[in-house]
C-alpha atoms as a PDB file:
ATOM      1  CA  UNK A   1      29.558  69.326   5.346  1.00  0.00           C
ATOM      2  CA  UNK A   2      29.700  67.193   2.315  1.00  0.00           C
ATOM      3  CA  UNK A   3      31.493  69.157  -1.482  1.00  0.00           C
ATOM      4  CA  UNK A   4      30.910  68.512  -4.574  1.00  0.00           C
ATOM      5  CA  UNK A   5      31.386  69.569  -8.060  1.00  0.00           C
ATOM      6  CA  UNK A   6      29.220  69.954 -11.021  1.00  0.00           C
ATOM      7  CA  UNK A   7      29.988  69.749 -14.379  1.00  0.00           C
ATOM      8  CA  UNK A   8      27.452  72.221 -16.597  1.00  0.00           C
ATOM      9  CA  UNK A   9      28.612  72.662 -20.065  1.00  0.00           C
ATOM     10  CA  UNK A  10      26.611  75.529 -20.577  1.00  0.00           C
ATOM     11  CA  UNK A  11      27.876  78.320 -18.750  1.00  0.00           C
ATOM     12  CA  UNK A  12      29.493  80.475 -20.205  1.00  0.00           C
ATOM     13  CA  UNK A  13      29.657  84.128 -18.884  1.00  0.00           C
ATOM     14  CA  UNK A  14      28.983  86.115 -15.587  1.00  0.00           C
ATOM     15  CA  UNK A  15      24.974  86.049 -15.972  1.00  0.00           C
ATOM     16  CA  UNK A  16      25.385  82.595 -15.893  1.00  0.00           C
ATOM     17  CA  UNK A  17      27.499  81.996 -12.678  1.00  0.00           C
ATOM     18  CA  UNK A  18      25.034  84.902 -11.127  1.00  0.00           C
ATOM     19  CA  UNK A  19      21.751  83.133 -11.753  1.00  0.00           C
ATOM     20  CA  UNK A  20      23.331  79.813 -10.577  1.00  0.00           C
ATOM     21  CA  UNK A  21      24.821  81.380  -7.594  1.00  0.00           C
ATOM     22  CA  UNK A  22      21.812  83.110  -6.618  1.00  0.00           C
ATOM     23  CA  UNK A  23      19.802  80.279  -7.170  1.00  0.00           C
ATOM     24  CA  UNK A  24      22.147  77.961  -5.253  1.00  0.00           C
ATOM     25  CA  UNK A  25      21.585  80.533  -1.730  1.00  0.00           C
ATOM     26  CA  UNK A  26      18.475  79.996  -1.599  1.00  0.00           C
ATOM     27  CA  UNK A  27      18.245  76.062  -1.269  1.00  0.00           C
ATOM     28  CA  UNK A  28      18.341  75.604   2.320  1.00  0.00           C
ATOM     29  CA  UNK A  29      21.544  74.099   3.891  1.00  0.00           C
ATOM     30  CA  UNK A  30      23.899  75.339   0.999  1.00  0.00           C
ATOM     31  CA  UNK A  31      26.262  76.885   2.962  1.00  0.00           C
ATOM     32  CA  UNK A  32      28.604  78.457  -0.128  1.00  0.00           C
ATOM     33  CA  UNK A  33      28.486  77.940  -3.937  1.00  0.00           C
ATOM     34  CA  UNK A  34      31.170  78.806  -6.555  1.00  0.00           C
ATOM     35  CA  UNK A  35      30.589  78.882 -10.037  1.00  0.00           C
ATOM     36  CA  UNK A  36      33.630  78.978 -12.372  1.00  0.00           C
ATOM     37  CA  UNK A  37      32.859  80.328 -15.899  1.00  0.00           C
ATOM     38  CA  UNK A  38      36.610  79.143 -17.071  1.00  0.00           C
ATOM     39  CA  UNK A  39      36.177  75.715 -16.229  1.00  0.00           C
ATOM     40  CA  UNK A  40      32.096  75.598 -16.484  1.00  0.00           C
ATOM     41  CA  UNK A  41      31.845  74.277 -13.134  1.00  0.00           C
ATOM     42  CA  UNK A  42      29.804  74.586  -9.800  1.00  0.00           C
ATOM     43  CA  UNK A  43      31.683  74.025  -6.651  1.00  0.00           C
ATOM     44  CA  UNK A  44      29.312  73.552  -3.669  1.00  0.00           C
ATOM     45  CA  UNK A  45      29.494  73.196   0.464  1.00  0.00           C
ATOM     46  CA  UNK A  46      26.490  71.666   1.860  1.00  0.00           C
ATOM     47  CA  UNK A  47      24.364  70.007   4.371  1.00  0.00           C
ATOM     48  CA  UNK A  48      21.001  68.677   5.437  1.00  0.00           C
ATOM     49  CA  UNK A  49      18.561  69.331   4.546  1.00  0.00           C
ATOM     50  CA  UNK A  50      19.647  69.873   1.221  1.00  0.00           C
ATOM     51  CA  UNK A  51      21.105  67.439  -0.968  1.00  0.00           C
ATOM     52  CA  UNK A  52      22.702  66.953  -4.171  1.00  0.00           C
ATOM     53  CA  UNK A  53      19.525  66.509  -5.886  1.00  0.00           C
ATOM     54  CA  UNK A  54      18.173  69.329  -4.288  1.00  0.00           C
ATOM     55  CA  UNK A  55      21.416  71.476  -5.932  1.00  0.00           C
ATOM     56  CA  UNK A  56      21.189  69.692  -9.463  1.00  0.00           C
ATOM     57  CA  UNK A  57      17.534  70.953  -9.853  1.00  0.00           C
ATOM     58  CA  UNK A  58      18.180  74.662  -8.495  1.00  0.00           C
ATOM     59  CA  UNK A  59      20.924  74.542 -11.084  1.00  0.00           C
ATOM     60  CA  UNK A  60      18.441  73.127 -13.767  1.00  0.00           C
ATOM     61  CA  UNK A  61      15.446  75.624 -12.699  1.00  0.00           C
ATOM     62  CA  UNK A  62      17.931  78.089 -14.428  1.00  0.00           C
ATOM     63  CA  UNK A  63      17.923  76.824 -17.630  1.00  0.00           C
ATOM     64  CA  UNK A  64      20.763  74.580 -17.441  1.00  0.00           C
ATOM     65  CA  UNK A  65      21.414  70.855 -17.962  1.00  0.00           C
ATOM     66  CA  UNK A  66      23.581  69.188 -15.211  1.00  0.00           C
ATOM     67  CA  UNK A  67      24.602  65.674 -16.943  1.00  0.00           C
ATOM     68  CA  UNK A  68      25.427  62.961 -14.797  1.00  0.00           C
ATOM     69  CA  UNK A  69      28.265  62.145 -14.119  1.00  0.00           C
ATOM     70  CA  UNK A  70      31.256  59.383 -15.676  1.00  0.00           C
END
């Protein structure tokens, strides 16, 4: 199971971390996403098939820019 977390700037209330969070259960292989409106971050468990690509555009299909890291 690899983690990661996401930076996304722009959410920013609970209709955010809902459409993220709904979006993020139904890429296969995500086995738990957290979004925290506080810190505007995504906290994700997966593994194969899906992949951090695969997360970054369910994220983005929502409306919201992931930038990349550093």
């Amino acid at each position: 199971m690899t983690e990661a977390t996401l930076k996304v700037p722009e959410i920013h209330c609970g209709h955010c971390k809902m459409s993220i969070e709904s979006a993020l259960a139904l890429v296969g292989g995500v086995d738990h996403a957290k979004v925290d409106v506080g810190t505007s971050t995504v906290s994700v468990a997966y593994a194969p098939p899906a992949t951090l690509k695969d997360i970054v555009a369910a994220i983005e299909a929502q409306g919201y820019e992931v930038p990349a890291p550093g």
